[in-house]
C-alpha atoms as a PDB file:
ATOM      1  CA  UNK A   1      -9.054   6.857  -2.215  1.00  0.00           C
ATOM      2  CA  UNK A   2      -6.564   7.998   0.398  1.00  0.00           C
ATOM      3  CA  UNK A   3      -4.852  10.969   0.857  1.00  0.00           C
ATOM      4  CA  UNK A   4      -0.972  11.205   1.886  1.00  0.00           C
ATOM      5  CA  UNK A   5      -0.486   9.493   5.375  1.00  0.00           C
ATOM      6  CA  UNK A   6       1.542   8.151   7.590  1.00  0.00           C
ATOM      7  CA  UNK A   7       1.060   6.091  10.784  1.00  0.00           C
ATOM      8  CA  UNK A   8       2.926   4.917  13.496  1.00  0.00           C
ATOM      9  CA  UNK A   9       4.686   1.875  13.892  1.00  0.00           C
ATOM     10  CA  UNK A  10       1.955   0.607  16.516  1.00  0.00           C
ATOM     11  CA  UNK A  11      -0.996   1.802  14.812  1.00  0.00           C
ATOM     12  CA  UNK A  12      -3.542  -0.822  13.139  1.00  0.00           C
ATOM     13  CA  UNK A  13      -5.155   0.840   9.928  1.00  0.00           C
ATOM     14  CA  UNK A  14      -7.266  -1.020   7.668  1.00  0.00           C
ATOM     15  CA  UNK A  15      -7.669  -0.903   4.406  1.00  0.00           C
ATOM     16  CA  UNK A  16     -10.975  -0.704   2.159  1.00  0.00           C
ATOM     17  CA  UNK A  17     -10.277  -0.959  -1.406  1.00  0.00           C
ATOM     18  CA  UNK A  18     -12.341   0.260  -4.201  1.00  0.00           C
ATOM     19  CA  UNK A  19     -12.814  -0.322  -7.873  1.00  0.00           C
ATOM     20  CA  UNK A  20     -14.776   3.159  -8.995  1.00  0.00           C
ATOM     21  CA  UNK A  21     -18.188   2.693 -11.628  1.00  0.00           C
ATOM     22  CA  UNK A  22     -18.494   4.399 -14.490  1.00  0.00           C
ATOM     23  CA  UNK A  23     -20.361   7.735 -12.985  1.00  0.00           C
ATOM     24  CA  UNK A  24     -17.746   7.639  -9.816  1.00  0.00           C
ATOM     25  CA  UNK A  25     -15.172   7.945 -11.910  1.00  0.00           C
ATOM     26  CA  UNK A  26     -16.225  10.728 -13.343  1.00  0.00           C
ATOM     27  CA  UNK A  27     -16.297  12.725  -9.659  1.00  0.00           C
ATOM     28  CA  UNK A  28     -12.577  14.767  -8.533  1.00  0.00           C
ATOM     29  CA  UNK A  29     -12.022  11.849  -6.471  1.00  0.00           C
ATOM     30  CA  UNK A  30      -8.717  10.077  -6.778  1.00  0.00           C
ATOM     31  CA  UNK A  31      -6.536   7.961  -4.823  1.00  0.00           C
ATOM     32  CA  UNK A  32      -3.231   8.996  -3.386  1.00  0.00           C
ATOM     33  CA  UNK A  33      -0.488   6.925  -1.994  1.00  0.00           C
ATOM     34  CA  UNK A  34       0.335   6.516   1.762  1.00  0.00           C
ATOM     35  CA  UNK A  35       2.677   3.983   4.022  1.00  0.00           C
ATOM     36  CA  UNK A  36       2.185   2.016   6.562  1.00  0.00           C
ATOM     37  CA  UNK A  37       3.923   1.608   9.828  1.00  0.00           C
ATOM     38  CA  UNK A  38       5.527  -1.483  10.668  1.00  0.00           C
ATOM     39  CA  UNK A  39       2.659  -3.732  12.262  1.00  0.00           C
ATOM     40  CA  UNK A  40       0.221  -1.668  10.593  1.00  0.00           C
ATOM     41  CA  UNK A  41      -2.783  -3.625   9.306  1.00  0.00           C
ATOM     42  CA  UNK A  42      -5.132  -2.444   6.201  1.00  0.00           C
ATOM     43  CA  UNK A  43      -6.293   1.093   5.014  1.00  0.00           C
ATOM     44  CA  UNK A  44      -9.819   2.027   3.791  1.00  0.00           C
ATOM     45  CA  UNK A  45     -10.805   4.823   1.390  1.00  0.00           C
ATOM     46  CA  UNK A  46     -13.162   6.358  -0.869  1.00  0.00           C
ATOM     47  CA  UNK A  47     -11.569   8.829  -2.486  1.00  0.00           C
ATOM     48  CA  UNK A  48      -9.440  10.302   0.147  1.00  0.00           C
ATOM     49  CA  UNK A  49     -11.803   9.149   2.915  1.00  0.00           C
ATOM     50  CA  UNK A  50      -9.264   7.006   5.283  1.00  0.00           C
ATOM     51  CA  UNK A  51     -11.798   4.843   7.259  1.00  0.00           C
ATOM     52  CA  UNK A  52      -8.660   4.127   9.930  1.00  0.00           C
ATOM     53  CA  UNK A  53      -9.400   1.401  12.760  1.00  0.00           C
ATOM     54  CA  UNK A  54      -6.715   1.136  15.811  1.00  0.00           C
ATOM     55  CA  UNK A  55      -4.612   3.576  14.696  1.00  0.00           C
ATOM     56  CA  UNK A  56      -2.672   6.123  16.946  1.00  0.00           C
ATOM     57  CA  UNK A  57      -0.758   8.615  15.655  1.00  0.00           C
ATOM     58  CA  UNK A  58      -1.357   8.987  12.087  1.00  0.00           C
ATOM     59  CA  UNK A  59       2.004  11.700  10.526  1.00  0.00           C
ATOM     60  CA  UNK A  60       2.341  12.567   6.827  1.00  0.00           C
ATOM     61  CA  UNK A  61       3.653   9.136   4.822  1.00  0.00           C
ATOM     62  CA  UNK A  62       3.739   8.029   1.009  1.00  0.00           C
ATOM     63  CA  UNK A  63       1.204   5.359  -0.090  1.00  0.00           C
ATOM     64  CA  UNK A  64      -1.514   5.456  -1.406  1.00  0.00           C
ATOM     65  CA  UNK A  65      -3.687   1.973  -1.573  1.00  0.00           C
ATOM     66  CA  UNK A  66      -6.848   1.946  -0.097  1.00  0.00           C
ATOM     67  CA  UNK A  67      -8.777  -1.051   2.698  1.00  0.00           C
ATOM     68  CA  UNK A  68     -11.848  -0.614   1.745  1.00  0.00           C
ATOM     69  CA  UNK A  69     -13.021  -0.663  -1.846  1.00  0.00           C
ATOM     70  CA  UNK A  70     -16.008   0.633  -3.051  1.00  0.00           C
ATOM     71  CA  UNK A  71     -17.004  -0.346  -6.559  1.00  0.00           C
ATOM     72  CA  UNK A  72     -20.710   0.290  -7.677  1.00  0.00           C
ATOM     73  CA  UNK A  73     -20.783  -1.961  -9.800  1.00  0.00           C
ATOM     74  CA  UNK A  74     -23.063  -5.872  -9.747  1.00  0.00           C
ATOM     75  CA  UNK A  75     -21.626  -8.463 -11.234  1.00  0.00           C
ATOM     76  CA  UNK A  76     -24.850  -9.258 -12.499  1.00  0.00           C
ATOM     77  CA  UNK A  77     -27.406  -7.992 -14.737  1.00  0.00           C
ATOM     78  CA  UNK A  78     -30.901  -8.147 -13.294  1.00  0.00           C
ATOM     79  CA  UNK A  79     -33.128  -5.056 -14.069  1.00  0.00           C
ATOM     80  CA  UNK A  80     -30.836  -2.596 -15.691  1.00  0.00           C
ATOM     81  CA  UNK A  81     -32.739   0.285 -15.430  1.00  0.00           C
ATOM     82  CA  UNK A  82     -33.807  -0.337 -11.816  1.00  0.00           C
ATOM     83  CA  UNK A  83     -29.621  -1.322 -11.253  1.00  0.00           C
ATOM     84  CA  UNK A  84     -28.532   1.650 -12.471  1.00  0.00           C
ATOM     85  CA  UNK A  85     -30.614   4.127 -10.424  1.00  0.00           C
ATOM     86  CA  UNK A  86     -29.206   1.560  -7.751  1.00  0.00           C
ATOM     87  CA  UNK A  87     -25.615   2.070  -8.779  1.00  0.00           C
ATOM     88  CA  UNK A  88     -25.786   6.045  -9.284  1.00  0.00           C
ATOM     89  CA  UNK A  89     -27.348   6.294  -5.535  1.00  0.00           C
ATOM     90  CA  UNK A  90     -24.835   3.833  -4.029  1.00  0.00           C
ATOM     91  CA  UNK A  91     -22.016   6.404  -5.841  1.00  0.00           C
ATOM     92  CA  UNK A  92     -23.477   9.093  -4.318  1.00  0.00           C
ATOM     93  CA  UNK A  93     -23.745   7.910  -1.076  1.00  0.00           C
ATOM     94  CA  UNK A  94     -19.985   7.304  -1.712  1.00  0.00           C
ATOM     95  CA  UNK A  95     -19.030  10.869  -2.294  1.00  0.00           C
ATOM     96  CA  UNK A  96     -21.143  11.770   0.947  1.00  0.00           C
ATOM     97  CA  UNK A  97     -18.956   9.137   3.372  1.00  0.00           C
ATOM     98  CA  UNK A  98     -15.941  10.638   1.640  1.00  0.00           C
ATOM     99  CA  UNK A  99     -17.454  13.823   3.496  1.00  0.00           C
ATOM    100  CA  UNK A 100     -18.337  12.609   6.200  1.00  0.00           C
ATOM    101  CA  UNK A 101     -22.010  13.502   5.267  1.00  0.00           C
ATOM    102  CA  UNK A 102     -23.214  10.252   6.760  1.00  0.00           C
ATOM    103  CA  UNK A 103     -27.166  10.956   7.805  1.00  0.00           C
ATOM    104  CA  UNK A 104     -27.324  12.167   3.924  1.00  0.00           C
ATOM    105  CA  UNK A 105     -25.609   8.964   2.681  1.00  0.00           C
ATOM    106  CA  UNK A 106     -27.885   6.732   4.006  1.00  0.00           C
ATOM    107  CA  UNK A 107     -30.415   8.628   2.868  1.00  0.00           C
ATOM    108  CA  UNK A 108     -29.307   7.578  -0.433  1.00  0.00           C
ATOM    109  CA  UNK A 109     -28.700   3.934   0.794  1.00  0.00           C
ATOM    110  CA  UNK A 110     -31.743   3.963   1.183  1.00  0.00           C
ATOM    111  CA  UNK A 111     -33.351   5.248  -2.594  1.00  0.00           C
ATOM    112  CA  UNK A 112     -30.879   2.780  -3.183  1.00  0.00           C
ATOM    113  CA  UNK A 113     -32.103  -0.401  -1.630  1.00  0.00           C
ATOM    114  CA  UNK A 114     -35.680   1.356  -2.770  1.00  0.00           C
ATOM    115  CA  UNK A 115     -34.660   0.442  -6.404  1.00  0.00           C
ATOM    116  CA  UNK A 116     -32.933  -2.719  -6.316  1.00  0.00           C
ATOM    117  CA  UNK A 117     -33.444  -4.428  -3.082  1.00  0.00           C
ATOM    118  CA  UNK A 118     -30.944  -6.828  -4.354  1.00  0.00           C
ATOM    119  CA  UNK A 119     -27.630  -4.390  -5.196  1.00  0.00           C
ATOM    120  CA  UNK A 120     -25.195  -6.482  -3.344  1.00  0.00           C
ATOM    121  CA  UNK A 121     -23.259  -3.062  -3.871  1.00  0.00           C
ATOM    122  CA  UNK A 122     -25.627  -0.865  -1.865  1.00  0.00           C
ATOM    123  CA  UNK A 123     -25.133  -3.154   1.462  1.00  0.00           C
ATOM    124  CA  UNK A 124     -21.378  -3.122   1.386  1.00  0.00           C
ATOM    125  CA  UNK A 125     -21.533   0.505   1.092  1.00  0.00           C
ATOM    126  CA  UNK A 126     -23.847   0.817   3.996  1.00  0.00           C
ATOM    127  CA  UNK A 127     -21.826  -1.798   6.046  1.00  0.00           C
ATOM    128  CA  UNK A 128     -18.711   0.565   5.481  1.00  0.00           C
ATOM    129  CA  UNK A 129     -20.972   3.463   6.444  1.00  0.00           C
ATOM    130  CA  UNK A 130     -22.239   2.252   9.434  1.00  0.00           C
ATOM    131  CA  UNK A 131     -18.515   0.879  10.333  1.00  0.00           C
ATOM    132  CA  UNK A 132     -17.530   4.707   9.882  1.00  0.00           C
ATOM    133  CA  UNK A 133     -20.066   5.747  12.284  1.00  0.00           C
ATOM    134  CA  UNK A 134     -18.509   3.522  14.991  1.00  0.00           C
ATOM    135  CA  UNK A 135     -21.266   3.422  17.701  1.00  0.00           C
ATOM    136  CA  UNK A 136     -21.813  -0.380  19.136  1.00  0.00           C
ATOM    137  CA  UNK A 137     -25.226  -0.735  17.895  1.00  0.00           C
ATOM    138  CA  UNK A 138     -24.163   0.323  13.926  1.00  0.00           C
ATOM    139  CA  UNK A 139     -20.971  -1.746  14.310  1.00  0.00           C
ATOM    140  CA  UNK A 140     -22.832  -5.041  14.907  1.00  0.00           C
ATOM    141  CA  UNK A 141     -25.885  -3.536  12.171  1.00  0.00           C
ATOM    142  CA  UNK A 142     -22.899  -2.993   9.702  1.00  0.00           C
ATOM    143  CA  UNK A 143     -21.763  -6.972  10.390  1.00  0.00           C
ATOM    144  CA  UNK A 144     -25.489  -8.249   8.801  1.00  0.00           C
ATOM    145  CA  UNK A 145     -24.619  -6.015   5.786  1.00  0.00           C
ATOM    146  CA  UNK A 146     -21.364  -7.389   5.228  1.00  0.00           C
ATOM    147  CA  UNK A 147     -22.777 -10.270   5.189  1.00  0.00           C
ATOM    148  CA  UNK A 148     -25.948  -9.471   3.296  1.00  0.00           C
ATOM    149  CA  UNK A 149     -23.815  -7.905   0.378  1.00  0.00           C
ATOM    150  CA  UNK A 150     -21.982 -11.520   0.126  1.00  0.00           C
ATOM    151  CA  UNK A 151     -24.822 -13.219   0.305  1.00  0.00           C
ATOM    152  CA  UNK A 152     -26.259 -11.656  -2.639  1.00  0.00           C
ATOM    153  CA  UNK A 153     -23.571 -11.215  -4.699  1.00  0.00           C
ATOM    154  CA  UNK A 154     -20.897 -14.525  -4.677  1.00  0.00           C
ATOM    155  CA  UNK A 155     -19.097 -12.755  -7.473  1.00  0.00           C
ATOM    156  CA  UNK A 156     -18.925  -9.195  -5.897  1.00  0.00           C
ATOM    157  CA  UNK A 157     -15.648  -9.710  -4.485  1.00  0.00           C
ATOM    158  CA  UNK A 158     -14.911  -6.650  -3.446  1.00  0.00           C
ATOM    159  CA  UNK A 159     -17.533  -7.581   0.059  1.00  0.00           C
ATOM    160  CA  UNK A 160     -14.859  -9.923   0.783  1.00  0.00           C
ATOM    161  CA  UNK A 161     -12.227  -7.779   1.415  1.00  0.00           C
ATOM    162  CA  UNK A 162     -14.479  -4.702   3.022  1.00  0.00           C
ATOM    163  CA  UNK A 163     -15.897  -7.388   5.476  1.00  0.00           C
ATOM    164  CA  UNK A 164     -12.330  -8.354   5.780  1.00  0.00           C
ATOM    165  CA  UNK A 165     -11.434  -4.964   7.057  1.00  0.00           C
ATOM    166  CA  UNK A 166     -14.614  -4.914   9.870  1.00  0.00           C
ATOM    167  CA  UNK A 167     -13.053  -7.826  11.062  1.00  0.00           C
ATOM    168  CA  UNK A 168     -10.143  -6.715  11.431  1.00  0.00           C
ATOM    169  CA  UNK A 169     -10.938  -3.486  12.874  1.00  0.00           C
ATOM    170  CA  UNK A 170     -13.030  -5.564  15.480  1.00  0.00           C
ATOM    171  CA  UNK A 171      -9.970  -7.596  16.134  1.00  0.00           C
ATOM    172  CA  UNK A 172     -11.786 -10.666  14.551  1.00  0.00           C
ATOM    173  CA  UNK A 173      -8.002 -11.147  12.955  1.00  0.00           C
ATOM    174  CA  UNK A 174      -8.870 -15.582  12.028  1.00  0.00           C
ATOM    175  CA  UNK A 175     -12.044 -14.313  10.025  1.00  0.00           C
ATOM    176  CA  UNK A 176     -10.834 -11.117   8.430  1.00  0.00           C
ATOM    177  CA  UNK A 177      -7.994 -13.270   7.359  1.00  0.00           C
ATOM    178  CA  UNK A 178     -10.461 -16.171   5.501  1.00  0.00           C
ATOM    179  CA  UNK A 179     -12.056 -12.831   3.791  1.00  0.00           C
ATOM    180  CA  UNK A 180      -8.732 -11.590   2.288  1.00  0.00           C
ATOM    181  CA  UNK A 181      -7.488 -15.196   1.449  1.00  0.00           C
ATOM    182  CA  UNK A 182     -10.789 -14.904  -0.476  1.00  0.00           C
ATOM    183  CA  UNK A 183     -10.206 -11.599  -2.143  1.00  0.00           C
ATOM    184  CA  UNK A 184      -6.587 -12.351  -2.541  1.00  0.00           C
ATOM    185  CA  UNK A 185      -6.844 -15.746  -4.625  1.00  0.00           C
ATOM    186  CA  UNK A 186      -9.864 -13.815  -6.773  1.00  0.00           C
ATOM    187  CA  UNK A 187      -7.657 -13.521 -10.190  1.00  0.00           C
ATOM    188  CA  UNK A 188      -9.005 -10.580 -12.443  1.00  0.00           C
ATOM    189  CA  UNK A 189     -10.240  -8.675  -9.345  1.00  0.00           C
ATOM    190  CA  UNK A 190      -8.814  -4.577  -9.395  1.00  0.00           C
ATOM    191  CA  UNK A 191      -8.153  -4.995  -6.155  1.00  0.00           C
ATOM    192  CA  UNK A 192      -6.402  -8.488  -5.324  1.00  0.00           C
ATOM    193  CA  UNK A 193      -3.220  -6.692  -4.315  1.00  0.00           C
ATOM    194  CA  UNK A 194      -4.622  -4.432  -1.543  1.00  0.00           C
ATOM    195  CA  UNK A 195      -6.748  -7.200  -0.449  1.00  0.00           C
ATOM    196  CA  UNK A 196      -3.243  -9.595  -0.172  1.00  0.00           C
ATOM    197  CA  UNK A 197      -1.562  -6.342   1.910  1.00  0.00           C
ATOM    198  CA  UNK A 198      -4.628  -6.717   3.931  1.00  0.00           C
ATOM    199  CA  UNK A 199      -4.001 -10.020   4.606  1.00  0.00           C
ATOM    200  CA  UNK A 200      -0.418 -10.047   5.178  1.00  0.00           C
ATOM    201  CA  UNK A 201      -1.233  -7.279   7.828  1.00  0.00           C
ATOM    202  CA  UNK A 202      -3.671  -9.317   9.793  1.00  0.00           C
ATOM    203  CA  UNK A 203      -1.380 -12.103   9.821  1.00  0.00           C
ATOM    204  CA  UNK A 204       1.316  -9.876  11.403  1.00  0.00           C
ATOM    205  CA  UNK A 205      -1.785  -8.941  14.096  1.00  0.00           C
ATOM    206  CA  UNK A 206      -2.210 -12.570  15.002  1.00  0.00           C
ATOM    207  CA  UNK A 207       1.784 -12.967  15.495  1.00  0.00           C
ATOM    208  CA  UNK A 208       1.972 -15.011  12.408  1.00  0.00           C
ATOM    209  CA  UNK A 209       5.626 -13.986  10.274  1.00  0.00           C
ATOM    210  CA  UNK A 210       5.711 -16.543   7.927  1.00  0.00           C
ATOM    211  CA  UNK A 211       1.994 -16.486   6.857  1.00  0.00           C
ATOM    212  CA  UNK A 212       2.259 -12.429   6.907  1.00  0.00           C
ATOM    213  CA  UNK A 213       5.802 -13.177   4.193  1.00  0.00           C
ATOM    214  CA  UNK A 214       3.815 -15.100   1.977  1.00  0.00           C
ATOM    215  CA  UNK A 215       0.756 -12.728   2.043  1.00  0.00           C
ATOM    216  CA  UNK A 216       3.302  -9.848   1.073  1.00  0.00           C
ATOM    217  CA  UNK A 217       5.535 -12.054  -1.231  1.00  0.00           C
ATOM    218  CA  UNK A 218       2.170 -12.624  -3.492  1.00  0.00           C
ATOM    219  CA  UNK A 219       1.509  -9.233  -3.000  1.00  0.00           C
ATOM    220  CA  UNK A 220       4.863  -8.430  -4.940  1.00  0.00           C
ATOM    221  CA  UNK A 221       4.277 -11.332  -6.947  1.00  0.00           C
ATOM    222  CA  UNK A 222       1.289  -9.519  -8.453  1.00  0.00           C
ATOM    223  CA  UNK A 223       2.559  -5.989  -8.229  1.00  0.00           C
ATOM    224  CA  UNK A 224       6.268  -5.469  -7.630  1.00  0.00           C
ATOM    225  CA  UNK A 225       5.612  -1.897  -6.664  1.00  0.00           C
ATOM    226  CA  UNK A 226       3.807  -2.710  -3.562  1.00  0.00           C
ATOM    227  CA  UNK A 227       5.606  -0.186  -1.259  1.00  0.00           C
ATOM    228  CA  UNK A 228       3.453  -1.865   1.446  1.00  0.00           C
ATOM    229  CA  UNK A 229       4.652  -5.163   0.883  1.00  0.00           C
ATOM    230  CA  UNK A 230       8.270  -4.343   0.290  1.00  0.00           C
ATOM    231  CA  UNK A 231       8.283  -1.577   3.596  1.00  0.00           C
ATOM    232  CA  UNK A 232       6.527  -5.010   5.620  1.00  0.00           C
ATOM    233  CA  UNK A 233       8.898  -7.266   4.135  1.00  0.00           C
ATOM    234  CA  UNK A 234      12.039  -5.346   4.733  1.00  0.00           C
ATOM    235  CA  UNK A 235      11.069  -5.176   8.804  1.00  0.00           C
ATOM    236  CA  UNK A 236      10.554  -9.080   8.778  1.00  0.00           C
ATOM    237  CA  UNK A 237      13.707  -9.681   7.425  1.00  0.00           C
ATOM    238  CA  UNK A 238      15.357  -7.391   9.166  1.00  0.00           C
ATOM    239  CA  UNK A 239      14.100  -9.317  11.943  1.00  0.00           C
ATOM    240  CA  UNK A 240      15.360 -12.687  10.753  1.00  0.00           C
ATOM    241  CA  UNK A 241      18.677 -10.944  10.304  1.00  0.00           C
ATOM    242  CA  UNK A 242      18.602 -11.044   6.596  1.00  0.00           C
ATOM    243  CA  UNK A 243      20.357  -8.101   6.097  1.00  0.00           C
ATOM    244  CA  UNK A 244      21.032  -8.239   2.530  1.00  0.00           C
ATOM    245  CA  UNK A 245      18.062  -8.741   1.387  1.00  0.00           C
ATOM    246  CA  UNK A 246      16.777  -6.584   3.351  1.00  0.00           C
ATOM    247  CA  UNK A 247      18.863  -3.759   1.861  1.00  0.00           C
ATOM    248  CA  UNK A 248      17.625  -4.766  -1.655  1.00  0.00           C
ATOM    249  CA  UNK A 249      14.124  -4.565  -1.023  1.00  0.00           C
ATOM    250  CA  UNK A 250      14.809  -1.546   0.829  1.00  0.00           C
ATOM    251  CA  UNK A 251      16.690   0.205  -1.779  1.00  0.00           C
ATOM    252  CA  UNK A 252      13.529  -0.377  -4.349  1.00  0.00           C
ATOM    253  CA  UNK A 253      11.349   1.415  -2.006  1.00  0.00           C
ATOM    254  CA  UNK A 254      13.051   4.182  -2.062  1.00  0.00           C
ATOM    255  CA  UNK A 255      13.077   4.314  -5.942  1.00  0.00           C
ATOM    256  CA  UNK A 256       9.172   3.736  -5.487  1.00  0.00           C
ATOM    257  CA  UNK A 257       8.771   6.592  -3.027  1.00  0.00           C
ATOM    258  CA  UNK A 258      11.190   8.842  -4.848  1.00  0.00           C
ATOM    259  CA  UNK A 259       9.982  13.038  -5.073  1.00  0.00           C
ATOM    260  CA  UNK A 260       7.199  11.874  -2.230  1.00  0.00           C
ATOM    261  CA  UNK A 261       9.595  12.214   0.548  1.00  0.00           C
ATOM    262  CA  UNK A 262      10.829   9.875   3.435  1.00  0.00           C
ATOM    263  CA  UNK A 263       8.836   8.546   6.459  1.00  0.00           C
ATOM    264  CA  UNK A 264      10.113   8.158  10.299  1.00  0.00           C
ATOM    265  CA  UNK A 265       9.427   4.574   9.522  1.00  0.00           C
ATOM    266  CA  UNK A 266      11.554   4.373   6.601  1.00  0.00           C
ATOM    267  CA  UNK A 267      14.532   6.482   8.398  1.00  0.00           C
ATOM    268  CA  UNK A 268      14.098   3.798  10.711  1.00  0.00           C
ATOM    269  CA  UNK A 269      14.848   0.856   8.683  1.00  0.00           C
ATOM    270  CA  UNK A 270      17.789   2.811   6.791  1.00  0.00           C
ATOM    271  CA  UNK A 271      19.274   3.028  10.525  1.00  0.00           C
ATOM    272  CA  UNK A 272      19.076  -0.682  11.432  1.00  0.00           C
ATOM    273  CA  UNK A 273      19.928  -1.302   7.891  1.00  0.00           C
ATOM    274  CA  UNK A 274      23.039   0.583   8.546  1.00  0.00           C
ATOM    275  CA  UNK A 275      24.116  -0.622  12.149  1.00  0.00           C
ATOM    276  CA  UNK A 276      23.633  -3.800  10.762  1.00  0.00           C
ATOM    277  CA  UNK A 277      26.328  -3.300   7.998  1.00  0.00           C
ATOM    278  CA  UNK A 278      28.245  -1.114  10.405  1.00  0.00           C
ATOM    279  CA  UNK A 279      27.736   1.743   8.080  1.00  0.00           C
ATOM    280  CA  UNK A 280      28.361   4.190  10.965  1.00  0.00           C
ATOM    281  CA  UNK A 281      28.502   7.475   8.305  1.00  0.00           C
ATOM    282  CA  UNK A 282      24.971   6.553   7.341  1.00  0.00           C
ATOM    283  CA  UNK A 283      23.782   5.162  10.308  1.00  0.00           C
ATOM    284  CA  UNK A 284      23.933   9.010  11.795  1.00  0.00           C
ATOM    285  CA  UNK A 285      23.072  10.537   8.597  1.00  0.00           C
ATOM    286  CA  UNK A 286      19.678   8.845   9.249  1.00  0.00           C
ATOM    287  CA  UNK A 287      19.647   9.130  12.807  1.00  0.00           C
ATOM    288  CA  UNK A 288      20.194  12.918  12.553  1.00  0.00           C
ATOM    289  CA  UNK A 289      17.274  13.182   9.883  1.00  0.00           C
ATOM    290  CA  UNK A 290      15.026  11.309  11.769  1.00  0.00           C
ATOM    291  CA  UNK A 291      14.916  12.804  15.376  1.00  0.00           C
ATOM    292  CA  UNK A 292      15.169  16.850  13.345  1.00  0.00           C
ATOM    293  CA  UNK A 293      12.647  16.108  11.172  1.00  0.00           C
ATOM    294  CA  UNK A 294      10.125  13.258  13.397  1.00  0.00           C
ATOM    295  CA  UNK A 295      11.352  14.256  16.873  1.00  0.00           C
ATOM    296  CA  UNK A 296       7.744  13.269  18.792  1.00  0.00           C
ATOM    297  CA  UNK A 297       7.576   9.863  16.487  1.00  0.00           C
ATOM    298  CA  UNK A 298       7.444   6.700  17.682  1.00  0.00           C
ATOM    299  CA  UNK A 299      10.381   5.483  15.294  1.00  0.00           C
ATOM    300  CA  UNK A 300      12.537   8.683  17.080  1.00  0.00           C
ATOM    301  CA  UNK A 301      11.770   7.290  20.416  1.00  0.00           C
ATOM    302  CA  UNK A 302      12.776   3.928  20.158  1.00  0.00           C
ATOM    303  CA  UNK A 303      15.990   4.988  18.046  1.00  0.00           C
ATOM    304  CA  UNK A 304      17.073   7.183  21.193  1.00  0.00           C
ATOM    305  CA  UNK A 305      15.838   3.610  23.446  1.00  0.00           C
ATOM    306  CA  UNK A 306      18.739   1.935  21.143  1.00  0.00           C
ATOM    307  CA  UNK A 307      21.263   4.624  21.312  1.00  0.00           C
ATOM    308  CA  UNK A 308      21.186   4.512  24.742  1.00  0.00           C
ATOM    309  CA  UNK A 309      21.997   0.894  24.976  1.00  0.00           C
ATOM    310  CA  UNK A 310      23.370  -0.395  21.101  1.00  0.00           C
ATOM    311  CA  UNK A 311      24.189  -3.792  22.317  1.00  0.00           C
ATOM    312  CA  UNK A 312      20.219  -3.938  22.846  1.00  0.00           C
ATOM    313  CA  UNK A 313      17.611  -5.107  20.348  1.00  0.00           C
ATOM    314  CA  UNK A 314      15.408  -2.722  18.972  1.00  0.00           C
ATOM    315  CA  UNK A 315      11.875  -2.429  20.594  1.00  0.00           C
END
């Protein structure tokens, strides 16, 4: 559901997650793999729709899990027949957001509310739709459908986590963080990782480390190829002077990003990595990479900030 990206350290991007139906699957759409920046928080994507929230400046990066998730699938079975015209509308309302086609989306909302006015599917959809649309008056509509699509469903976890994101993106960081606790303890859910990233990134909103390593370490825990967890991780150690294992966590994540080349934000970390080891060959290796190939990044400016005064801590 996300296409190749890569934000900067200070942007806030939230992630929707989504666990494609049957029919969606069948669609071109596919998820690609982007990373985050260092206090980034969530991603949402159908497809590779990016539904970003505070984010600034968005580069090219390497992971690819998505915020938002967008399954069209109850976990109920009511009217099957009626359901099912439900479902296919709700996936094609899907494909339009991915478009940005949001007036013919709704439309389809809509049809699909028309068939089953209880498809706890449909009203997540529309809540991300109407959260995409980003006016004040659909922001607080897309709340009530958040909401709505809980209420319906208590199973359908994926509302958790997309409500999560609003939240988040509304800087609501103490609820968003209840909705990914409940996404991220939901065993058997597809997306329990991304909803645990999620959480670990709201936690590092609301200035909370240690909650924000535990979100991450049970991120690992459930997926050890996170790249967001181990790319958060290795900053937070880094800034509890953990050096060591700090390199090892770094060291997988560049095995994990191998072939899909390197970020500012992972030159970065090499670079304090290396002046903390007083690696000085590799320390300007990385420097030299970073401000020829990122020179207007944020991770370029506050490298030249240090270089200008070493004995200084890093901004």
């Amino acid at each position: 559901m996300m296409a190749a990206m890569m934000t900067s350290k200070n942007s806030c991007q939230f992630k929707y997650q989504k666990s494609f139906s049957k029919f969606y699957k069948q669609s071109s759409i596919s998820a690609a793999q982007t990373a985050l920046p260092k206090r980034a928080v969530l991603s949402a994507v159908f497809g590779v729709l990016v539904l970003s929230g505070c984010q600034t400046t968005p580069t090219n990066d390497l992971l690819g899990n998505s915020p938002y998730q967008t399954s069209t699938r109850a976990s109920n079975d009511r009217n099957l027949d009626q359901q099912e015209i439900a479902r296919v509308r709700t996936s094609l309302a899907a494909q339009y957001i991915r478009k940005n086609e949001l007036d013919t989306a709704q439309q389809q909302l809509e049809k699909a509310f028309a068939a089953d006015s209880r498809y706890a599917p449909a009203y997540d959809m529309m809540g991300v739709l109407l959260q995409q649309e980003g006016s004040r008056i659909n922001l607080a509509k897309a709340d009530e459908y958040f909401k709505k699509a809980i209420a319906l469903d208590k199973d359908f976890v994926q509302a958790h986590n997309n409500y999560g994101v609003y939240l988040s993106q509304t800087k609501r960081y103490r609820e968003a963080a209840e909705q990914f606790e409940i996404a991220g303890a939901s065993l058997g859910y597809e997306g329990r990782i991304g909803a645990l990233e999620n959480l670990g990134r709201t936690y590092l909103q609301l200035g909370d480390d240690s909650a924000a390593s535990k979100a991450f370490l049970r991120a690992l825990d459930g997926n050890r190829n996170s790249i967001i967890a181990h790319i958060e991780l290795v900053d937070l150690l880094l800034d509890q002077q953990r050096v060591p294992q700090a390199q090892r966590l770094y060291d997988e994540t560049l095995i994990l990003v191998q072939g899909q080349g390197i970020s500012p934000r992972l030159l970065l970390q090499g670079i304090k990595l290396a002046a903390a080891q007083n690696n000085i060959t590799t320390r300007q290796q990385l420097a030299q990479q970073l401000l020829s190939a990122y020179p207007l990044s944020d991770e370029a400016k506050q490298l030249k900030t240090w270089l200008n005064n070493p004995e200084a801590p890093w901004k």
